[in-house]
Structures are given as C-alpha cells and as structure tokens.
PDB file of N, CA and C in Angstrom:
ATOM      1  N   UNK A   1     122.003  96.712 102.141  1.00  0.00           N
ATOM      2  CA  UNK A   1     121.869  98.100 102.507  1.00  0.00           C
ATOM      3  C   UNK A   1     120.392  98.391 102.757  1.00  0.00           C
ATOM      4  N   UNK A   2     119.711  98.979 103.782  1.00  0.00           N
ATOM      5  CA  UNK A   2     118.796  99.257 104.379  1.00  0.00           C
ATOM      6  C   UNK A   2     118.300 100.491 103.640  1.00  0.00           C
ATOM      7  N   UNK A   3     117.238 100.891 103.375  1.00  0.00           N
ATOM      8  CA  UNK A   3     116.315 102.184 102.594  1.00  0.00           C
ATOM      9  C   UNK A   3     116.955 103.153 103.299  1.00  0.00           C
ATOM     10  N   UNK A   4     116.731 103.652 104.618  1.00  0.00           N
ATOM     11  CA  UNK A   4     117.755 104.625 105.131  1.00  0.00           C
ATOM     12  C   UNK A   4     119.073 104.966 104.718  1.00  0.00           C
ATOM     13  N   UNK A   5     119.657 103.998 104.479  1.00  0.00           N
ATOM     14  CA  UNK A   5     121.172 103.655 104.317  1.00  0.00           C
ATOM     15  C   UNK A   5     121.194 104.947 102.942  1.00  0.00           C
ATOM     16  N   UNK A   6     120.601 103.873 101.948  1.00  0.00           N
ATOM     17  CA  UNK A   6     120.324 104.480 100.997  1.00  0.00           C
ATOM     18  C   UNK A   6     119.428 105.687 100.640  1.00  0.00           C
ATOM     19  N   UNK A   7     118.946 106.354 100.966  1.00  0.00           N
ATOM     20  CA  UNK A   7     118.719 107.686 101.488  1.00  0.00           C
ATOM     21  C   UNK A   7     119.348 108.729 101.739  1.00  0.00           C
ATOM     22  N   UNK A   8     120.269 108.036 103.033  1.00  0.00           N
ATOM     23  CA  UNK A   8     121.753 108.841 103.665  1.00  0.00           C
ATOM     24  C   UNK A   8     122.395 108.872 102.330  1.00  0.00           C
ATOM     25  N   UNK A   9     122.619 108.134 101.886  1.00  0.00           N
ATOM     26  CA  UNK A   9     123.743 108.584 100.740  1.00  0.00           C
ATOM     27  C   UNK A   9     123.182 108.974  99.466  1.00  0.00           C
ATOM     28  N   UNK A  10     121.974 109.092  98.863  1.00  0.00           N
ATOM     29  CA  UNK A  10     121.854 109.935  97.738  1.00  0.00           C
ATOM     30  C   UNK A  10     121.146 111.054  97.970  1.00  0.00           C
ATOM     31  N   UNK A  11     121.447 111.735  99.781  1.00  0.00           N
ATOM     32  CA  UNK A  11     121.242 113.152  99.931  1.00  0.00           C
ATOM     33  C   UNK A  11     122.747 113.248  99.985  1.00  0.00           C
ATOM     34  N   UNK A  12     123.480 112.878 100.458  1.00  0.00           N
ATOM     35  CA  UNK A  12     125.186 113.279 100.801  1.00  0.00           C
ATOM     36  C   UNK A  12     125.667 113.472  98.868  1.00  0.00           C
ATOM     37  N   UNK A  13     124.831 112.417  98.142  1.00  0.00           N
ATOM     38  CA  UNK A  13     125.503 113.129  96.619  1.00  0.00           C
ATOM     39  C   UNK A  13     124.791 113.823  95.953  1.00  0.00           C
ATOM     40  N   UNK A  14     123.304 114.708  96.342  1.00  0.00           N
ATOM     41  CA  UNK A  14     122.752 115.385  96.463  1.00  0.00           C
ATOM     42  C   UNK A  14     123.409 116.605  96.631  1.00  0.00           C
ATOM     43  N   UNK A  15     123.795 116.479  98.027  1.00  0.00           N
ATOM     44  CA  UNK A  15     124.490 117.962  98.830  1.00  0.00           C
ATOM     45  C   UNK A  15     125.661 118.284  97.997  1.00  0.00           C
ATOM     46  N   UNK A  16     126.712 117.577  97.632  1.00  0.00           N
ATOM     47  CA  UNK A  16     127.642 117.114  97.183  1.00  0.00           C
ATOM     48  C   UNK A  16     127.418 117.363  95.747  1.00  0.00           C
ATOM     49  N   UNK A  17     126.788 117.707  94.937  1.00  0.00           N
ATOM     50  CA  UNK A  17     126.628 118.553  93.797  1.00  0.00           C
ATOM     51  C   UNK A  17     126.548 117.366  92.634  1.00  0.00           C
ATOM     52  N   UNK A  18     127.011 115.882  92.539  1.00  0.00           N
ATOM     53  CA  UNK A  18     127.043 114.726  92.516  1.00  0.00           C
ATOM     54  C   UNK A  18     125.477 114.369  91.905  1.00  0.00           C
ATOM     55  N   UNK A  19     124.275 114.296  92.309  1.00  0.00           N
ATOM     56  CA  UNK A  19     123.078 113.904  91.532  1.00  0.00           C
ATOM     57  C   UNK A  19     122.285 115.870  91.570  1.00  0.00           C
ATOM     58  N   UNK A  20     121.688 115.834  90.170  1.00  0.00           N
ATOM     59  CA  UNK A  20     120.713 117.185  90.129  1.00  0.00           C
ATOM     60  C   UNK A  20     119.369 116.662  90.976  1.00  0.00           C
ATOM     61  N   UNK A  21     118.825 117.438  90.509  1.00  0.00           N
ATOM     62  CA  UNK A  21     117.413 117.131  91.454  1.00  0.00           C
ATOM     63  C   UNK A  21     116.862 116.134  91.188  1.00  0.00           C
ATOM     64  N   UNK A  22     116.403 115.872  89.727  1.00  0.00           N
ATOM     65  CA  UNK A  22     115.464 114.860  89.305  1.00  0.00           C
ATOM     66  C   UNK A  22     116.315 114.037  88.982  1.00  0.00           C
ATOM     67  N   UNK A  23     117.952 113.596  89.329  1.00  0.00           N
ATOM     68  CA  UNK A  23     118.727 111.924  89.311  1.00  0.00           C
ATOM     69  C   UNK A  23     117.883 111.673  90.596  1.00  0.00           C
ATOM     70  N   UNK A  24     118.002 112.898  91.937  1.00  0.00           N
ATOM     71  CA  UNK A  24     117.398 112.698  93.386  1.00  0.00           C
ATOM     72  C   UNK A  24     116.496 111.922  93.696  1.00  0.00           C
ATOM     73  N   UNK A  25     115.558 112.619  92.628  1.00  0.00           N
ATOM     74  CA  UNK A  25     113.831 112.037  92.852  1.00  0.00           C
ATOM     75  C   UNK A  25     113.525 111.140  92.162  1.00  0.00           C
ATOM     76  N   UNK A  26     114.233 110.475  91.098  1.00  0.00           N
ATOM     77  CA  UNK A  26     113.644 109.232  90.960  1.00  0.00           C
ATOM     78  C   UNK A  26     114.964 108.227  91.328  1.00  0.00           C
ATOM     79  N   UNK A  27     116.187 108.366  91.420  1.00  0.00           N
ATOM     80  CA  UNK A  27     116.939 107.501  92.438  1.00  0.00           C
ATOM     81  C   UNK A  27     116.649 107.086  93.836  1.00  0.00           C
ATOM     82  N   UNK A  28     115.347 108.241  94.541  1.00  0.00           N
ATOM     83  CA  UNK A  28     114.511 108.219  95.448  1.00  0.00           C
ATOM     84  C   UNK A  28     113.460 107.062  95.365  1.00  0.00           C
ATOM     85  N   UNK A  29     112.832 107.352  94.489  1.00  0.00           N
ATOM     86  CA  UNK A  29     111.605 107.084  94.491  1.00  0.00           C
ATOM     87  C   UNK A  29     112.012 105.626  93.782  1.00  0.00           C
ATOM     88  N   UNK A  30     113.194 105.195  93.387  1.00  0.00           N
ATOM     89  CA  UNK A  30     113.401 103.257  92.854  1.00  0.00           C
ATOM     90  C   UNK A  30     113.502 102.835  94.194  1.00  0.00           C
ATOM     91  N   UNK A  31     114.583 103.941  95.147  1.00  0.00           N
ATOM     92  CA  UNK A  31     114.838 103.559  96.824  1.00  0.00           C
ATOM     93  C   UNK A  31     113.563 102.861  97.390  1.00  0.00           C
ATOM     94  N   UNK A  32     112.611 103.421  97.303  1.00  0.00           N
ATOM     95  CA  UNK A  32     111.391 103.571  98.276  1.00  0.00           C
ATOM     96  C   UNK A  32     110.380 102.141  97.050  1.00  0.00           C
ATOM     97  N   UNK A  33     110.944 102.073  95.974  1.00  0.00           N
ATOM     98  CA  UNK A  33     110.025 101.137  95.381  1.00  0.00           C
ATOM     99  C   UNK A  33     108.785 101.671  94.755  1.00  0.00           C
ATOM    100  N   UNK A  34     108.666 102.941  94.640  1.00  0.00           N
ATOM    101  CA  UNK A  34     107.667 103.723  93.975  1.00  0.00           C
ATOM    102  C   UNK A  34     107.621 103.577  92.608  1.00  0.00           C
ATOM    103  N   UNK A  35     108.886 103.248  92.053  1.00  0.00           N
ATOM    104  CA  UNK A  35     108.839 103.111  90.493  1.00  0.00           C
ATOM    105  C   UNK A  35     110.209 102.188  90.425  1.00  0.00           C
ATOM    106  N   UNK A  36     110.235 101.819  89.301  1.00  0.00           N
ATOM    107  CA  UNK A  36     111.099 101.282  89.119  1.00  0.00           C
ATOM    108  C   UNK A  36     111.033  99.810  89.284  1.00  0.00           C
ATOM    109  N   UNK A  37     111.615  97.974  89.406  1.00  0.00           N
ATOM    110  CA  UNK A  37     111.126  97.547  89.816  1.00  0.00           C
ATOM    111  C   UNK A  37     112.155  96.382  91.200  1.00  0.00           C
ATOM    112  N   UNK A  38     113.223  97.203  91.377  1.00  0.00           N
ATOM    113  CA  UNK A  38     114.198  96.473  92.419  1.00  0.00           C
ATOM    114  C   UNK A  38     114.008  97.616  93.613  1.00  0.00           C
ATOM    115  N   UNK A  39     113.376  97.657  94.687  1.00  0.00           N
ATOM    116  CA  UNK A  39     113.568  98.773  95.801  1.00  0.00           C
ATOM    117  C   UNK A  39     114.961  97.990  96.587  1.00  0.00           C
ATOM    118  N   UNK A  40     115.636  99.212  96.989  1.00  0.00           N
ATOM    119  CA  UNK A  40     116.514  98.751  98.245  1.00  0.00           C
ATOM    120  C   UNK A  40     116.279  97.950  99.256  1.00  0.00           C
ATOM    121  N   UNK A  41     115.390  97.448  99.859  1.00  0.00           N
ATOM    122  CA  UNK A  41     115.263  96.929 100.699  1.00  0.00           C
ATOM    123  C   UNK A  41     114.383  95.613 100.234  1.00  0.00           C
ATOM    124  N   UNK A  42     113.917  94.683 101.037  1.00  0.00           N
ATOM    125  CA  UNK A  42     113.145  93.327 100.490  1.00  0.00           C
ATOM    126  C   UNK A  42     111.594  93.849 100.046  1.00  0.00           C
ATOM    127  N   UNK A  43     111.229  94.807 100.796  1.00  0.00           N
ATOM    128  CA  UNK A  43     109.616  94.835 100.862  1.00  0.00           C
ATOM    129  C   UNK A  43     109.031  94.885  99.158  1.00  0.00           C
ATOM    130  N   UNK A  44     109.955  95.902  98.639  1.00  0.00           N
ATOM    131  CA  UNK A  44     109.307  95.620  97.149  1.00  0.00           C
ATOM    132  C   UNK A  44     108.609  94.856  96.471  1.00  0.00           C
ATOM    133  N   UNK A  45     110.164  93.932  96.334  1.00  0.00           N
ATOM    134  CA  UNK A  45     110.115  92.607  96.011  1.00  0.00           C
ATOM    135  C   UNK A  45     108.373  91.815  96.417  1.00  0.00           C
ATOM    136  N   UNK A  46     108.334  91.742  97.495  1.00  0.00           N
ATOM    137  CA  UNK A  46     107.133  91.017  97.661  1.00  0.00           C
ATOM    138  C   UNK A  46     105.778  91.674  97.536  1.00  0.00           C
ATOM    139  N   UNK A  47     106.151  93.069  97.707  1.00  0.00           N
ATOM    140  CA  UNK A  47     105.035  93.991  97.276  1.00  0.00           C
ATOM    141  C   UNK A  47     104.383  93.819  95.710  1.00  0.00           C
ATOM    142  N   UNK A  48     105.382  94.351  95.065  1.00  0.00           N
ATOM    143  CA  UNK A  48     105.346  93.224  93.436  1.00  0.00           C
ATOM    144  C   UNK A  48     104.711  92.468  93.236  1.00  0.00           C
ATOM    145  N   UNK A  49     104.953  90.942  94.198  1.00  0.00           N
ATOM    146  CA  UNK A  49     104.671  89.632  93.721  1.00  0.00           C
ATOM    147  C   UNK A  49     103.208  89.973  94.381  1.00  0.00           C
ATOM    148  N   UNK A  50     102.960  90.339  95.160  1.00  0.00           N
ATOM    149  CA  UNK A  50     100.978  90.588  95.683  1.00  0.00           C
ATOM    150  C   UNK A  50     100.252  91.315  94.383  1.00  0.00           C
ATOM    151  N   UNK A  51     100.822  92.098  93.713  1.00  0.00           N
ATOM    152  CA  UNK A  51     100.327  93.374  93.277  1.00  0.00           C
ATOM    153  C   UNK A  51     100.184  92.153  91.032  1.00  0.00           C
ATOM    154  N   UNK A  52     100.970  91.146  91.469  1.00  0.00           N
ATOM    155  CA  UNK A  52     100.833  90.320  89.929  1.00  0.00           C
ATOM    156  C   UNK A  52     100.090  89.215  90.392  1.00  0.00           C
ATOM    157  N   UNK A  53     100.245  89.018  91.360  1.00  0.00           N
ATOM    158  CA  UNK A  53      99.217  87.660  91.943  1.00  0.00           C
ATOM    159  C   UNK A  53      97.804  87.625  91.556  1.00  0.00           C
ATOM    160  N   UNK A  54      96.972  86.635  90.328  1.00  0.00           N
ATOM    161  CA  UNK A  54      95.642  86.550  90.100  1.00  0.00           C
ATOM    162  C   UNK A  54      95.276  84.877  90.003  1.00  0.00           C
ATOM    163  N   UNK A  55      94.091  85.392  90.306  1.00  0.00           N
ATOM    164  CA  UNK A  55      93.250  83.533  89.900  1.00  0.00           C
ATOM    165  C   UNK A  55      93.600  83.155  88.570  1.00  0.00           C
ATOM    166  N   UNK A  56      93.786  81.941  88.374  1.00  0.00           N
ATOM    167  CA  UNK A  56      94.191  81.313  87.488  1.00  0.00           C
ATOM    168  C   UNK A  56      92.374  80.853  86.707  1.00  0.00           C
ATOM    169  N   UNK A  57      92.788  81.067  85.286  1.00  0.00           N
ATOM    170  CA  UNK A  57      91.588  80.165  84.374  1.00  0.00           C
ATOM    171  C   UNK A  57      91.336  79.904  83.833  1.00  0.00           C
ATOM    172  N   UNK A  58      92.824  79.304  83.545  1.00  0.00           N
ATOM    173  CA  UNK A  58      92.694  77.745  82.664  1.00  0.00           C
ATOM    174  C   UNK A  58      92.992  76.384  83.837  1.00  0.00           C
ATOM    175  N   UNK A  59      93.597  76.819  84.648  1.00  0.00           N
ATOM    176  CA  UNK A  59      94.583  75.676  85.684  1.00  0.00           C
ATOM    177  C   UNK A  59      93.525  75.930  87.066  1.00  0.00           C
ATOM    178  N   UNK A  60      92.364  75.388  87.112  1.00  0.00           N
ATOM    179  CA  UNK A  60      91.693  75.929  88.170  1.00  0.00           C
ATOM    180  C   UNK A  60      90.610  74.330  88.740  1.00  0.00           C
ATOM    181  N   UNK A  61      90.811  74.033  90.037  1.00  0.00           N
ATOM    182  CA  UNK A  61      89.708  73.097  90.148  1.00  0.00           C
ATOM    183  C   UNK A  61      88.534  73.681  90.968  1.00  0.00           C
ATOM    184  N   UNK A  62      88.601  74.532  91.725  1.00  0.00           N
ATOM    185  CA  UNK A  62      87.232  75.002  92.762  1.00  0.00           C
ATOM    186  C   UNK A  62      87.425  76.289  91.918  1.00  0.00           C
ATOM    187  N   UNK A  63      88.405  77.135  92.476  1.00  0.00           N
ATOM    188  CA  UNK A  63      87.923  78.557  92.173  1.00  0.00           C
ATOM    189  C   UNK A  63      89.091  79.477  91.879  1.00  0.00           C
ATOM    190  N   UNK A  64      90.674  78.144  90.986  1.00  0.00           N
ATOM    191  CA  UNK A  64      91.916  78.974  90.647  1.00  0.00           C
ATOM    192  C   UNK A  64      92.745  79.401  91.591  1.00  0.00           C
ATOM    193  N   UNK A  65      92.576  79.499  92.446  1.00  0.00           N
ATOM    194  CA  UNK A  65      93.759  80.129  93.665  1.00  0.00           C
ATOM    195  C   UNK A  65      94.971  79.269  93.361  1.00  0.00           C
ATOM    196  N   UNK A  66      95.515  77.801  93.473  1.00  0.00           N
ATOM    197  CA  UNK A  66      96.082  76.793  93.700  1.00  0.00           C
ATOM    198  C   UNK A  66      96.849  77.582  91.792  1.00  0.00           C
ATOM    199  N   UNK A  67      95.966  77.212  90.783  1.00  0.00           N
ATOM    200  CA  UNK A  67      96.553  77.602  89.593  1.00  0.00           C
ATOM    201  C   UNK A  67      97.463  78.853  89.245  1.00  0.00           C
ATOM    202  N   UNK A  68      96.956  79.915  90.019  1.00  0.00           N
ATOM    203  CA  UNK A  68      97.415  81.507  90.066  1.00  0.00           C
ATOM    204  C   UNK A  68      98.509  81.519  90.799  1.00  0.00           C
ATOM    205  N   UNK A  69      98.452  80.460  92.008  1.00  0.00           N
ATOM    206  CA  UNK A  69      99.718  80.415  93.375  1.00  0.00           C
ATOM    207  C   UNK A  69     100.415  79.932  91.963  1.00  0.00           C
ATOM    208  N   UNK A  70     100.702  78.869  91.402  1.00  0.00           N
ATOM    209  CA  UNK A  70     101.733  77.823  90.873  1.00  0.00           C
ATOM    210  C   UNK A  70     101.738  78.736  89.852  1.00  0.00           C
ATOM    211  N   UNK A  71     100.740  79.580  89.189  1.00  0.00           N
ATOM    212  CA  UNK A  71     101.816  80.278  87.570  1.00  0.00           C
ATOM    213  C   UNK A  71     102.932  81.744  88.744  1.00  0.00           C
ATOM    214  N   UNK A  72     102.672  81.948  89.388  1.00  0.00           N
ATOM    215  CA  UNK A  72     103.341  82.998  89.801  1.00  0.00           C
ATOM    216  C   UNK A  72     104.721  82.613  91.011  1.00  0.00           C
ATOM    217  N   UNK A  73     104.814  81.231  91.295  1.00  0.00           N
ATOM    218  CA  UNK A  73     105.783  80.679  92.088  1.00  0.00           C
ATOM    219  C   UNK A  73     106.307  79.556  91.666  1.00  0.00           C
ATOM    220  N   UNK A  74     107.322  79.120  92.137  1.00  0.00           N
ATOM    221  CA  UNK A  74     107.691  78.202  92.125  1.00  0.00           C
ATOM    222  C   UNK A  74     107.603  76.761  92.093  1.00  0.00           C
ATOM    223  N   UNK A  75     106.602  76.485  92.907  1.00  0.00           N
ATOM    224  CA  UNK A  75     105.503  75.270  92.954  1.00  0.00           C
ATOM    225  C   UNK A  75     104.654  75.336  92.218  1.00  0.00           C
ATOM    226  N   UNK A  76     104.398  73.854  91.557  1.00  0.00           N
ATOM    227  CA  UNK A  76     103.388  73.533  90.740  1.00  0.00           C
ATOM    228  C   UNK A  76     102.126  73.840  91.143  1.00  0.00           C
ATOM    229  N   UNK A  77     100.941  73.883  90.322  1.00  0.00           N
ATOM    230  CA  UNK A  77      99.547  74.063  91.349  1.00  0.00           C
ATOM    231  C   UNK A  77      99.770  72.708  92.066  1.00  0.00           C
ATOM    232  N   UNK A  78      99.864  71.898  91.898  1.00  0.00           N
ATOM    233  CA  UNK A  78      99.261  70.338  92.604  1.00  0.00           C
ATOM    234  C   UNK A  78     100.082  70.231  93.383  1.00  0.00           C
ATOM    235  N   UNK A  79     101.131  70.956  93.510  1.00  0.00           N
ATOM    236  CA  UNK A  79     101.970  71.068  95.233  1.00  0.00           C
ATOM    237  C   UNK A  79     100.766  71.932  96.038  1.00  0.00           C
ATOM    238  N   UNK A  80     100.308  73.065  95.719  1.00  0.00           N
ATOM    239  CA  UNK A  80      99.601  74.464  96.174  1.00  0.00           C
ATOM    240  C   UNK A  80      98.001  73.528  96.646  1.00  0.00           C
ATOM    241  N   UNK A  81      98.142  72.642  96.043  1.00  0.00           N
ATOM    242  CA  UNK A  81      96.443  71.806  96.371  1.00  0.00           C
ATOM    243  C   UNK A  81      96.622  71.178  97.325  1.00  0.00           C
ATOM    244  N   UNK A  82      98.058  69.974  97.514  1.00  0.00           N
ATOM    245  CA  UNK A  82      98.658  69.128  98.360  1.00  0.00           C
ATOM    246  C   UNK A  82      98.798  69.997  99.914  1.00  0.00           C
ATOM    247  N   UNK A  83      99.503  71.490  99.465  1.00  0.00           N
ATOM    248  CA  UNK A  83      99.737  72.204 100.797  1.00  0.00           C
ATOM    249  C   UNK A  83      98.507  72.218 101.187  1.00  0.00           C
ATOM    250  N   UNK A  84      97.145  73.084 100.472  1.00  0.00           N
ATOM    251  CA  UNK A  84      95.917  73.355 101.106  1.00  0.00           C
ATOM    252  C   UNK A  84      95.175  72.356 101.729  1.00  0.00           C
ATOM    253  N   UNK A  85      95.374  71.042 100.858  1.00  0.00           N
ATOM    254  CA  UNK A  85      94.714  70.135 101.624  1.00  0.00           C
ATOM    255  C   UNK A  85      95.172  69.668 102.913  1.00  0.00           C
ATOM    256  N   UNK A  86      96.424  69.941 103.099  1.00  0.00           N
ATOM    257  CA  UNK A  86      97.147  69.296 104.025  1.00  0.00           C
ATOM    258  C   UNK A  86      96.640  70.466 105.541  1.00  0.00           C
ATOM    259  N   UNK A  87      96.969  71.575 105.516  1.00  0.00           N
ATOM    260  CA  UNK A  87      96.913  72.157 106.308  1.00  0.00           C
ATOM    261  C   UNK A  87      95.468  72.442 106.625  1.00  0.00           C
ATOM    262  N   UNK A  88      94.371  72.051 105.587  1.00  0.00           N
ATOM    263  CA  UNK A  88      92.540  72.091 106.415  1.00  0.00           C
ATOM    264  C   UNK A  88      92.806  71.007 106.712  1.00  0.00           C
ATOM    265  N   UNK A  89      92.710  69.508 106.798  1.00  0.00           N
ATOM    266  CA  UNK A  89      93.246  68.295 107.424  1.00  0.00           C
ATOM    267  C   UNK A  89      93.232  68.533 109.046  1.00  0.00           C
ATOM    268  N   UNK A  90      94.904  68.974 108.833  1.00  0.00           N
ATOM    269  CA  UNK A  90      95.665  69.219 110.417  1.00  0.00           C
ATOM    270  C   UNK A  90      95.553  70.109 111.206  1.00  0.00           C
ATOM    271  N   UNK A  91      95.239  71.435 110.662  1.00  0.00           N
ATOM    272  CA  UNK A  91      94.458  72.841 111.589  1.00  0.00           C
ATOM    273  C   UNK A  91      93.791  73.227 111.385  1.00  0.00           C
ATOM    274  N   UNK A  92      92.842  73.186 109.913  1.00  0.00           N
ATOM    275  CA  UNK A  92      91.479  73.438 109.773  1.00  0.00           C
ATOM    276  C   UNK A  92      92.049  75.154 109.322  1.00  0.00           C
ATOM    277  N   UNK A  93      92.671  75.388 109.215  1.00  0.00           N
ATOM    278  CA  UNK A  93      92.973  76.979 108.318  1.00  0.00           C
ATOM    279  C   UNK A  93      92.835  77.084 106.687  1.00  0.00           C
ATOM    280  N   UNK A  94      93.469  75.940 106.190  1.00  0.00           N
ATOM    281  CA  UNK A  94      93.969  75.921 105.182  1.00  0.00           C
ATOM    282  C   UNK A  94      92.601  75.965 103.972  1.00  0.00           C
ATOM    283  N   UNK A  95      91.638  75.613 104.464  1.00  0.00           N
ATOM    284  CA  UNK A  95      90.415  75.971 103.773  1.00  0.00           C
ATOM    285  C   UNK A  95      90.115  77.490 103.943  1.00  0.00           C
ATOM    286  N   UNK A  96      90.200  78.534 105.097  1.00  0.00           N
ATOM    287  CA  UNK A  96      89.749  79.435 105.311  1.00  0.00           C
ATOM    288  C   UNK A  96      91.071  80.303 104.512  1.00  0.00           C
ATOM    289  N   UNK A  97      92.060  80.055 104.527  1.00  0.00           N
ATOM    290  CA  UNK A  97      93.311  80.775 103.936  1.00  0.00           C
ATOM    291  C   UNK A  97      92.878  80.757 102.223  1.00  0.00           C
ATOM    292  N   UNK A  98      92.145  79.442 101.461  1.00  0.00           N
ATOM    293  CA  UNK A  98      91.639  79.762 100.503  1.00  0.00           C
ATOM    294  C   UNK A  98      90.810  79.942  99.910  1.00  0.00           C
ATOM    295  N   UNK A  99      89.411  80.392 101.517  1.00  0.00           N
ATOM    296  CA  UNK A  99      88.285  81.288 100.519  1.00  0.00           C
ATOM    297  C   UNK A  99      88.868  82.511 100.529  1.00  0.00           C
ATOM    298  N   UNK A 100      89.907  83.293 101.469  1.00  0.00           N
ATOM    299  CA  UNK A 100      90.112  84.346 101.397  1.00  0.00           C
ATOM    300  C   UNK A 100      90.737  84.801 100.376  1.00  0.00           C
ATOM    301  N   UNK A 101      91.591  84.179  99.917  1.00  0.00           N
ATOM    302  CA  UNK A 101      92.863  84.056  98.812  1.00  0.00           C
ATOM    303  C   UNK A 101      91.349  84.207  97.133  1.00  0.00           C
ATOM    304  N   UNK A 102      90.844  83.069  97.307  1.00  0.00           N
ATOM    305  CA  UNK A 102      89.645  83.526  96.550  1.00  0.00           C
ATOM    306  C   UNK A 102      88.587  84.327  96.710  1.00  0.00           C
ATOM    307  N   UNK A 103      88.908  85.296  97.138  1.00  0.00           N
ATOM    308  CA  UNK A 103      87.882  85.859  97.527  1.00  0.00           C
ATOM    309  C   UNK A 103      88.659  87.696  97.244  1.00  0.00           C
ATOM    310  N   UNK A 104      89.536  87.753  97.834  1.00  0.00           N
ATOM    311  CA  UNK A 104      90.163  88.916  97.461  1.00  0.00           C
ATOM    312  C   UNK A 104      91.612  89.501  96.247  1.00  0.00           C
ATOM    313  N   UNK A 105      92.021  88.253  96.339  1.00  0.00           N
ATOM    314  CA  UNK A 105      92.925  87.891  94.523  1.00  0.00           C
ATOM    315  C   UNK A 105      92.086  88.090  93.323  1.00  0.00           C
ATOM    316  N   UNK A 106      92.255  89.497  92.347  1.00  0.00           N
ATOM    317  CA  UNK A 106      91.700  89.532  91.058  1.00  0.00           C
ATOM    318  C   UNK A 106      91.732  87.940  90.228  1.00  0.00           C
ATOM    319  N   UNK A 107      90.562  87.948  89.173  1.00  0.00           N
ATOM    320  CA  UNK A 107      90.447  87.042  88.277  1.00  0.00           C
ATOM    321  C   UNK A 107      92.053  87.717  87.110  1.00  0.00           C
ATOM    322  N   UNK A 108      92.306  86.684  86.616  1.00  0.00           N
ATOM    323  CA  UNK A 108      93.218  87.193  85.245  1.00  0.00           C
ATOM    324  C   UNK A 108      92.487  87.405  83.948  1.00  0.00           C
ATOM    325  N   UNK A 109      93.364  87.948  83.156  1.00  0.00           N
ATOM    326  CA  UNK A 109      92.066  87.923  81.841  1.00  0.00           C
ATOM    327  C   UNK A 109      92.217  87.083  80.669  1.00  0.00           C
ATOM    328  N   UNK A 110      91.325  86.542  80.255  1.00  0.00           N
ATOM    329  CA  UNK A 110      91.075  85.346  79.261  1.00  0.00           C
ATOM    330  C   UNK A 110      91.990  85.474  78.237  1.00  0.00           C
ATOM    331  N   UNK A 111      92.655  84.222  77.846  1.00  0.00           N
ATOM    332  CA  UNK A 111      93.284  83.769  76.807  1.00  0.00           C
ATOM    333  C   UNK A 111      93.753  84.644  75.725  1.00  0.00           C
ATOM    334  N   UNK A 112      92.584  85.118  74.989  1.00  0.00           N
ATOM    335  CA  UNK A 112      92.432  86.259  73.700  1.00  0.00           C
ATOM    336  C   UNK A 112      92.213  87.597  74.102  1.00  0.00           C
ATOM    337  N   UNK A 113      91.578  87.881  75.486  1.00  0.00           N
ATOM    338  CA  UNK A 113      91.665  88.902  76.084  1.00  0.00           C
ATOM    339  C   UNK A 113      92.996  90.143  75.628  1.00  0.00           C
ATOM    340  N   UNK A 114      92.444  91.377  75.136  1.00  0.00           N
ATOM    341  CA  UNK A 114      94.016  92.394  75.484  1.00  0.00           C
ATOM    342  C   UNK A 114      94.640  92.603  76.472  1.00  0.00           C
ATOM    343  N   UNK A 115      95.729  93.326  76.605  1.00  0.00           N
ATOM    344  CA  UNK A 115      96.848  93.458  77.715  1.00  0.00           C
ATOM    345  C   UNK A 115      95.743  94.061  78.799  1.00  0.00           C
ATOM    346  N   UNK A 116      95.266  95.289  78.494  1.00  0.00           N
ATOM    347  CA  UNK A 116      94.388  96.127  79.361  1.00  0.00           C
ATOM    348  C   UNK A 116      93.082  95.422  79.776  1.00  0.00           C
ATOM    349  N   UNK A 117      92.751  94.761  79.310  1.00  0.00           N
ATOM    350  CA  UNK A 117      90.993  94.418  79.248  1.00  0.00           C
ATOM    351  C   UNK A 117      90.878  93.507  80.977  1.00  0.00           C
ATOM    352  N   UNK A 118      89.929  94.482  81.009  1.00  0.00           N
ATOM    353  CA  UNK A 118      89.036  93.908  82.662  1.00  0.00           C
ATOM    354  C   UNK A 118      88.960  92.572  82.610  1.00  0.00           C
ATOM    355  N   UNK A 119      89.018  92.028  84.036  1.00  0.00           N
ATOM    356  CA  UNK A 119      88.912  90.817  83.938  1.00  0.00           C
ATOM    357  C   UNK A 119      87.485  90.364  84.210  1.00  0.00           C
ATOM    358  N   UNK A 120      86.395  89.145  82.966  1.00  0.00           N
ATOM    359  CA  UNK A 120      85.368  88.918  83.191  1.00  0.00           C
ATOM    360  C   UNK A 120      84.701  89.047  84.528  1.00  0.00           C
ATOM    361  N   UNK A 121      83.595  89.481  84.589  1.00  0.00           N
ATOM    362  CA  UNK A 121      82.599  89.280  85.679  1.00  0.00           C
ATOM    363  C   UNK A 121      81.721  87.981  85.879  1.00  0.00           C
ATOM    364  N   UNK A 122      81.419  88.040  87.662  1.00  0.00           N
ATOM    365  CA  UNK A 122      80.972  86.652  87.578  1.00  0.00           C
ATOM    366  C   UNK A 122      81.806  86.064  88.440  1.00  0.00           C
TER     367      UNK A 122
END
C-alpha cells in the first residue's frame, strides 16, 4: 500500500467518525514516517538505516567506514573492504565513495561512553 493509499483511508475513517483527531495525527504522522518506526511506504525504512549509520571504533582500519557499514548490515566489514577495494581497482570510485562516506557519517561513541554523550572530537 502506497502513503497516499494510506492517507485516503485514514481520512475516509476520519470522516467516518471511526479515528478522533489525535488516532488521525499520529496514525498520520507513523504514515509519513515522522514517528513511529515502520512508515507505509519503503522510504522510511532506509531513511532510518542513514539516520543509525556511524563510523565504527573499535572495527576500523583507515578511518571505520568498512566497520560501521558491517555493524549496521549484513556484511561483514571484510566483505565492505573487499567491495571498496574492488570497485577503486576497476572504476576508480570506490576510494572516492569512501572519503565521502568518511567524511560525512558521524563518529559513534566510545565503549564506556553514555547513551547521549557526543561523539569524541578529532
């Protein structure tokens, strides 16, 4: 079911006397992926996975990207090293795909670090 889809129908049980206002607005707002953490449609989902994505630092050989890819996916880092190396090799991207990746991906925060605490500088 498409975000629209879903839209169309929790104004029709809206109108329909069926949800009050505020079932509306936040049955809305899980729709749209604003809160909550399944949106109707795919974009969420991957919106999510950008928004938890950090450098790795304990699992790191240049600068963690490869470590941060593998704690947050499926692949090991040393697949994530194998891909990078492979693709600067054969098109010469795959280096530039991970200064960027290092370069704009937050650090995570240290070991003993609290839930909240900034991640070191540097």
């Amino acid at each position: 079911m498409s975000v629209t889809d879903e839209l169309e129908r929790l104004q029709a049980l809206r109108a329909s006397g069926a949800l009050s206002e505020a079932e509306y607005a936040q049955a809305k707002a899980r729709a749209l992926g604003g809160a909550g953490g399944t949106a109707g449609a795919g974009g969420g989902a991957h919106s999510g996975f950008l928004h938890r994505l950090t450098l790795s630092s304990t699992d790191r050989v240049i600068g963690g990207v490869c470590g941060g890819l593998g704690a947050h996916t499926g692949l090991p880092s040393w697949a994530w090293r194998v891909i990078f190396c492979a693709t600067t090799f054969y098109f010469g991207v795959g280096l530039l795909f991970y200064i960027l990746l290092w370069i704009f991906i937050p650090r995570d925060a240290p070991a003993g670090a609290p839930p909240g605490a900034p991640p070191p500088a540097g």
